[in-house]
Protein backbone atom coordinates (compact mmCIF):
# COMPACT_ATOMS: atom_id res chain seq x y z
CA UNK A 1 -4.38 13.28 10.45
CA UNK A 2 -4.86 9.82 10.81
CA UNK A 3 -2.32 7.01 11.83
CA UNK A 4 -2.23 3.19 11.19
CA UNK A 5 0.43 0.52 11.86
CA UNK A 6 0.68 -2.72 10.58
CA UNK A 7 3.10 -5.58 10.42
CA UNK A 8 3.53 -8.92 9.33
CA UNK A 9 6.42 -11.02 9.21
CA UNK A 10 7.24 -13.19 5.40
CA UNK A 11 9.56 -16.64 5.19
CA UNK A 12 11.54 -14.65 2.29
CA UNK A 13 14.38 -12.50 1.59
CA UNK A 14 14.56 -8.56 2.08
CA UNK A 15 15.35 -9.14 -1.76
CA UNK A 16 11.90 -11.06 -2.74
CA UNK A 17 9.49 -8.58 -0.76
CA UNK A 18 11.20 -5.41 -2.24
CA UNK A 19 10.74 -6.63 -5.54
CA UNK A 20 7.06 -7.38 -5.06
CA UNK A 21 6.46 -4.20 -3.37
CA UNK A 22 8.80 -1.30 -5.24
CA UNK A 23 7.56 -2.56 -8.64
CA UNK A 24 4.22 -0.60 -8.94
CA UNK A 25 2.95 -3.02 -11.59
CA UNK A 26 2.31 -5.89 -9.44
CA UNK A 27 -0.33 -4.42 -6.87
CA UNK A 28 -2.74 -6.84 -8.91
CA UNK A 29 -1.07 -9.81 -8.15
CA UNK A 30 -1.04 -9.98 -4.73
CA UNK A 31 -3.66 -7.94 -3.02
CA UNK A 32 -7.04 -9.18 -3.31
CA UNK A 33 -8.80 -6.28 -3.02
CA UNK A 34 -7.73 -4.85 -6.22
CA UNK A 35 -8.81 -5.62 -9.87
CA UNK A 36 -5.99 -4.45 -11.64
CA UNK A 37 -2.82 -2.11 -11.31
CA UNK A 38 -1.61 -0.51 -14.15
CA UNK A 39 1.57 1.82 -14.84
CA UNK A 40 0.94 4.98 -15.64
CA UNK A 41 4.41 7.21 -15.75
CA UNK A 42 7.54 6.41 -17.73
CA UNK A 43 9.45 5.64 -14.57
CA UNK A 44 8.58 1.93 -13.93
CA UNK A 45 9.99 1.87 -10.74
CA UNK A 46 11.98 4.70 -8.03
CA UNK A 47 11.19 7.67 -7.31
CA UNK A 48 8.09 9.37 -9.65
CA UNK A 49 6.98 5.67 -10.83
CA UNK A 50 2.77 6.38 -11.12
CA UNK A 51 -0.03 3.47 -10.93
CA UNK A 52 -3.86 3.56 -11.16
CA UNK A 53 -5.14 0.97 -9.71
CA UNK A 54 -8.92 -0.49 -9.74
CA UNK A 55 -10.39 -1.81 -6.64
CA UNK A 56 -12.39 -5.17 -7.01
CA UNK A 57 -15.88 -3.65 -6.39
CA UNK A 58 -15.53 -1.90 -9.65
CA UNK A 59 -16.61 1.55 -8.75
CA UNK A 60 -13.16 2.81 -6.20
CA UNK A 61 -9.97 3.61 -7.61
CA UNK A 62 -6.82 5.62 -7.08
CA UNK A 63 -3.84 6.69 -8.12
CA UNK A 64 -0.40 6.88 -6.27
CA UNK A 65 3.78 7.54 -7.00
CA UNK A 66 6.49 6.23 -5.11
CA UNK A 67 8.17 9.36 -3.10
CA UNK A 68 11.06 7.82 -1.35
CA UNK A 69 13.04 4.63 -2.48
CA UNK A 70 15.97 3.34 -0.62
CA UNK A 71 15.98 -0.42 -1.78
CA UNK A 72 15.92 -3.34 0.71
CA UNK A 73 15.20 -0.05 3.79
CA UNK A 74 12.08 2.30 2.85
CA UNK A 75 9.32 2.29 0.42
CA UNK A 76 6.60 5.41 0.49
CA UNK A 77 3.82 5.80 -1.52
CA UNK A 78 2.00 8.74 -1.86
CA UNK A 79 -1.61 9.14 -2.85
CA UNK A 80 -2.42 11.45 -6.17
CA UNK A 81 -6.03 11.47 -6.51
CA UNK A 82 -8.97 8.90 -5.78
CA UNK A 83 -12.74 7.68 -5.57
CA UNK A 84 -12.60 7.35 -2.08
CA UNK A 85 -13.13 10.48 0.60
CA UNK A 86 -9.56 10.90 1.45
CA UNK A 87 -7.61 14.27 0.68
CA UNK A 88 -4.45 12.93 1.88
CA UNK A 89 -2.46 9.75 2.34
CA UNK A 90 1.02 8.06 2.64
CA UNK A 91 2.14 4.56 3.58
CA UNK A 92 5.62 4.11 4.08
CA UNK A 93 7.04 0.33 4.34
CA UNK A 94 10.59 -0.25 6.47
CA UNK A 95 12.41 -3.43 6.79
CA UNK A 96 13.76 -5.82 9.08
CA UNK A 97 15.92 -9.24 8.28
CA UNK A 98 15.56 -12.21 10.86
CA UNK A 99 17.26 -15.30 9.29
CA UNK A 100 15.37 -16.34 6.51
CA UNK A 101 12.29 -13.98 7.35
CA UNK A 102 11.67 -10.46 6.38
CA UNK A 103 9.29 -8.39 8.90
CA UNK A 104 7.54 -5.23 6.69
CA UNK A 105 6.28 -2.30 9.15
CA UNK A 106 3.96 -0.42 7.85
CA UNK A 107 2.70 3.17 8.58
CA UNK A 108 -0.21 4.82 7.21
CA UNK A 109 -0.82 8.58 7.52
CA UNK A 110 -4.25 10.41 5.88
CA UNK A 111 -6.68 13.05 6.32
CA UNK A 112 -10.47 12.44 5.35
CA UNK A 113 -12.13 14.87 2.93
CA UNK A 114 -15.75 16.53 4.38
CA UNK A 115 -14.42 18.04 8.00
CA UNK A 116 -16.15 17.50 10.40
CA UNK A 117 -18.48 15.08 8.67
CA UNK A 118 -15.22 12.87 7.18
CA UNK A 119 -13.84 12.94 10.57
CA UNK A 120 -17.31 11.33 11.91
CA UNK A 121 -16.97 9.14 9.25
CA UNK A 122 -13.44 8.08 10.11
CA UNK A 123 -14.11 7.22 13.50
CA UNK A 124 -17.45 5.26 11.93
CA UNK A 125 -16.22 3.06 9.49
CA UNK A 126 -13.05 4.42 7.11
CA UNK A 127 -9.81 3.52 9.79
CA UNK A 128 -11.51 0.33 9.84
CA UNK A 129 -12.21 -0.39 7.00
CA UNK A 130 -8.43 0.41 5.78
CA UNK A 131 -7.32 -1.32 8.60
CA UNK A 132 -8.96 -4.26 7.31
CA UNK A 133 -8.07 -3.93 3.77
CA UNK A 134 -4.60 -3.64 4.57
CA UNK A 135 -4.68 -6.96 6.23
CA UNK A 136 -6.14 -8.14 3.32
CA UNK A 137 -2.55 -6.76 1.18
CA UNK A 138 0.02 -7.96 3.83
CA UNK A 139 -2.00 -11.64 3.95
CA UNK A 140 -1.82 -11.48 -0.02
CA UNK A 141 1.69 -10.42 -0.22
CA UNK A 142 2.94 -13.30 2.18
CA UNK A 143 0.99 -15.57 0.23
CA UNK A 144 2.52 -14.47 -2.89
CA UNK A 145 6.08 -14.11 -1.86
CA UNK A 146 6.18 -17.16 -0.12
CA UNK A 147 5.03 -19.33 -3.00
CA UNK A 148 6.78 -17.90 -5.73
C-alpha cells in the first residue's frame, strides 16, 4: 500500500473549505483536472453520498463515497471503481484553524492493480503523477475558496 501527504494552508474559514469539500457535487468546480462531477446516490452529502467524476482528458474516470464525516474535523473518501490501474484507494482530509486560515492535511492510501508490474509502475510514474494531480486540487481549491 501506498502513502501520500499533502497540505496546503487557505485564507478561509474551517466553515468555507468543508463546504467545498464534503459536498460531492462540486469536485468540478475547483479542481482542474476534472471535467465534470456528478451525484450519483440519493445521499447528497454524509456518509454513503456517491460521485462519478470525469477527468479532463476524456478517457479516465472514477467513482467514490464519502465513508467518514465529522464536519469541520475529517472527511474520507473512498474509491468504488475506476479507469485508472488502482484496486484500492482512500484520502482522508483533517483540519486545523489558525486565525483566519484553515490548513487541510491530506493522506492518501492505495494499492496498484497488476502486482508486480503495477508496483513497477508505481514507483515509475503513478505516485507521481497523483502527487502532482493533487497539487493541482489543493491549488484549485484555495483558488476557489478564497475568491468566493
Amino acid at each position: 500500500m501506498a502513502i501520500i501527504h499533502n497540505e496546503i494552508t487557505v485564507n478561509a474559514s474551517i466553515d468555507a473549505v468543508w463546504v467545498m469539500l464534503a459536498n460531492p457535487e462540486l469536485l468540478d468546480q475547483y479542481d482542474p483536472t476534472v471535467k465534470k462531477s456528478t451525484l450519483i446516490s440519493p445521499e447528497k452529502t454524509g456518509v454513503g453520498a456517491k460521485r462519478k467524476v470525469t477527468m479532463m482528458d476524456g478517457k479516465n474516470w472514477f467513482e467514490e463515497k464519502i465513508t467518514e464525516f465529522k464536519p469541520n474535523e475529517v472527511l474520507t473518501y473512498q474509491l468504488t471503481a475506476c479507469s485508472f490501474p488502482i484496486k484500492e484507494l482512500k484520502h482522508g482530509y483533517s483540519f486545523e484553524k489558525a486565525g483566519n486560515q484553515t490548513t487541510i492535511k491530506q493522506v492518501m492510501t492505495y494499492t496498484v492493480k497488476f502486482g508486480l508490474l503495477g508496483k513497477l509502475l508505481d514507483l515509475l510514474m503513478i505516485r507521481k503523477q497523483s502527487d502532482k494531480g493533487i497539487k493541482k486540487f489543493f491549488a484549485g481549491l484555495k483558488s476557489y475558496v478564497e475568491t468566493h
